[in-house]
Protein backbone atom coordinates (compact mmCIF):
# COMPACT_ATOMS: atom_id res chain seq x y z
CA UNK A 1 0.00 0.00 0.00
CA UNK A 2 1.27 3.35 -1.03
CA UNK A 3 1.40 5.92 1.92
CA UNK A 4 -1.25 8.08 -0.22
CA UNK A 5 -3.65 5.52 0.31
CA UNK A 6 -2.24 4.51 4.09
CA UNK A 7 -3.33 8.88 4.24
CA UNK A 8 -6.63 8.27 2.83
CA UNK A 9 -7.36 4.96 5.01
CA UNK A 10 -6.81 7.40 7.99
CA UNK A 11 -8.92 9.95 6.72
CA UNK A 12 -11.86 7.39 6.55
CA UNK A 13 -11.29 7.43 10.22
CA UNK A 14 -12.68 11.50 10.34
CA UNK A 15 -16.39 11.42 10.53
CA UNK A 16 -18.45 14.66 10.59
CA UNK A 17 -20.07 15.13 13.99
CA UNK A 18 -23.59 15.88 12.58
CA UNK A 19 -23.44 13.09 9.95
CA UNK A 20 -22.95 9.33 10.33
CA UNK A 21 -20.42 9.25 7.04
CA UNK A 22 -16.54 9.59 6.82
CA UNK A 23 -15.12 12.64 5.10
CA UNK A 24 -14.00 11.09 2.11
CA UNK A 25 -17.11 9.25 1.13
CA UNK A 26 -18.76 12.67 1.40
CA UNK A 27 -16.60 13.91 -0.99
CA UNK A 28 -15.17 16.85 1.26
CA UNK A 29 -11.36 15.58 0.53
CA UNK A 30 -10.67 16.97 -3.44
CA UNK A 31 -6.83 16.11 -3.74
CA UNK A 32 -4.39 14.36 -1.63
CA UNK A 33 -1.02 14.83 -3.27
CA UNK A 34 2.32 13.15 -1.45
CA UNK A 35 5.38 15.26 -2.93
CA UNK A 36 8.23 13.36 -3.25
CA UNK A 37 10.22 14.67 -0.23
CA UNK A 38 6.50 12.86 1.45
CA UNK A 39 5.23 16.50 2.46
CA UNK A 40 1.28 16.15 2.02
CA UNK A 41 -1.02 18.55 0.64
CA UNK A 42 -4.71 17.75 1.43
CA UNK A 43 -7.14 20.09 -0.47
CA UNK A 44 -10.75 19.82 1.03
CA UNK A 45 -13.76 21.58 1.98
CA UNK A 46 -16.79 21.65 4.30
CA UNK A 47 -20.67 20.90 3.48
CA UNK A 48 -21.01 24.55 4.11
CA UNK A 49 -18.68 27.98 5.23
CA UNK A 50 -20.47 28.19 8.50
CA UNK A 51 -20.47 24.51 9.45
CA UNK A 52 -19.93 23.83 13.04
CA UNK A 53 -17.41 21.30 12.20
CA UNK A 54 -15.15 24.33 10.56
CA UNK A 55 -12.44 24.44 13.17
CA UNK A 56 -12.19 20.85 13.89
CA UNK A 57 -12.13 18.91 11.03
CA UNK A 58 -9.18 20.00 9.16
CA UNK A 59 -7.35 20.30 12.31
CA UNK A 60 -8.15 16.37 12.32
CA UNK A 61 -7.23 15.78 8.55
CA UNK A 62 -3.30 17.40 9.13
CA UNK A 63 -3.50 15.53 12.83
CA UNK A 64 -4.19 11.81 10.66
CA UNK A 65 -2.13 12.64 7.85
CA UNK A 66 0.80 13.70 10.31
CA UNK A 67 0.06 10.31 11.84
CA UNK A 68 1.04 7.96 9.17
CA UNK A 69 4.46 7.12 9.13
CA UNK A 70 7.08 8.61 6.23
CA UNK A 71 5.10 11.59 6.19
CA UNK A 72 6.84 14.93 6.85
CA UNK A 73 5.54 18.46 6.44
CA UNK A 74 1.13 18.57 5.81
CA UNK A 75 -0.16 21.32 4.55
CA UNK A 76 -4.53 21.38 4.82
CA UNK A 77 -5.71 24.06 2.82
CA UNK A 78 -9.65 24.68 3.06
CA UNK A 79 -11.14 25.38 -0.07
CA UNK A 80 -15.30 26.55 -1.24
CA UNK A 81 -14.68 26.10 -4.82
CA UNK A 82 -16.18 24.33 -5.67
CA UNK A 83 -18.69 24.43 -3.03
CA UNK A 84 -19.84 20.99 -1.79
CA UNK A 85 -22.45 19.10 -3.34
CA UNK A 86 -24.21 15.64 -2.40
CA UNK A 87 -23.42 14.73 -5.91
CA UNK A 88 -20.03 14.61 -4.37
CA UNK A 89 -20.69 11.91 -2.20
CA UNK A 90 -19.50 8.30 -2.65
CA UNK A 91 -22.61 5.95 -3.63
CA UNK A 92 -21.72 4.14 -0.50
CA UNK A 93 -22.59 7.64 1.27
CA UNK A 94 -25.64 8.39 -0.77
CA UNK A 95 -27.04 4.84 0.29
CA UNK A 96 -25.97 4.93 4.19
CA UNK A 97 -27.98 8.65 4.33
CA UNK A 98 -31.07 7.46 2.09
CA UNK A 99 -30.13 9.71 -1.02
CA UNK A 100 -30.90 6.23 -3.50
């Protein structure tokens, strides 16, 4: 396994309090990009600019992707553009929240 996907499995682990779905199956992670001195760049965003969760969650994203070993600097940058859309969300999402 490749550490960007050893960075993703621990970003599964991030759930949004008000939601019973990971962050990447709702499609708030766009880009994970490993450089190749293994500094991470996590682009993502939030269901909405005045979520609740807007302090905590990408505090949590750099915290995991700090985590995984081989990783050196992370950089989260927090991102509205596009802004979030359920068509975002995984189909394994859209079936856990009743949206097929």
């Amino acid at each position: 396994m490749d550490i960007k996907e050893v960075i993703i499995d621990q970003i599964k682990t991030i759930y949004d309090p008000e939601i019973p779905v990971n962050i990447y199956e709702l499609g708030l992670i766009y880009e994970v990009n490993v450089k190749e001195n293994q500094d991470v760049h996590v682009l993502m965003t939030l269901t909405a600019p005045a979520c609740p969760a807007a302090e905590i969650l990408p505090e949590e994203v750099k915290e995991k992707t700090a985590g995984v070993e081989g990783v050196g600097e992370v950089e989260v940058e927090l991102t509205f553009d596009p802004p979030w859309d359920k068509e975002m969300m995984s189909e394994e999402a859209q079936l856990e929240l009743g949206f097929m």
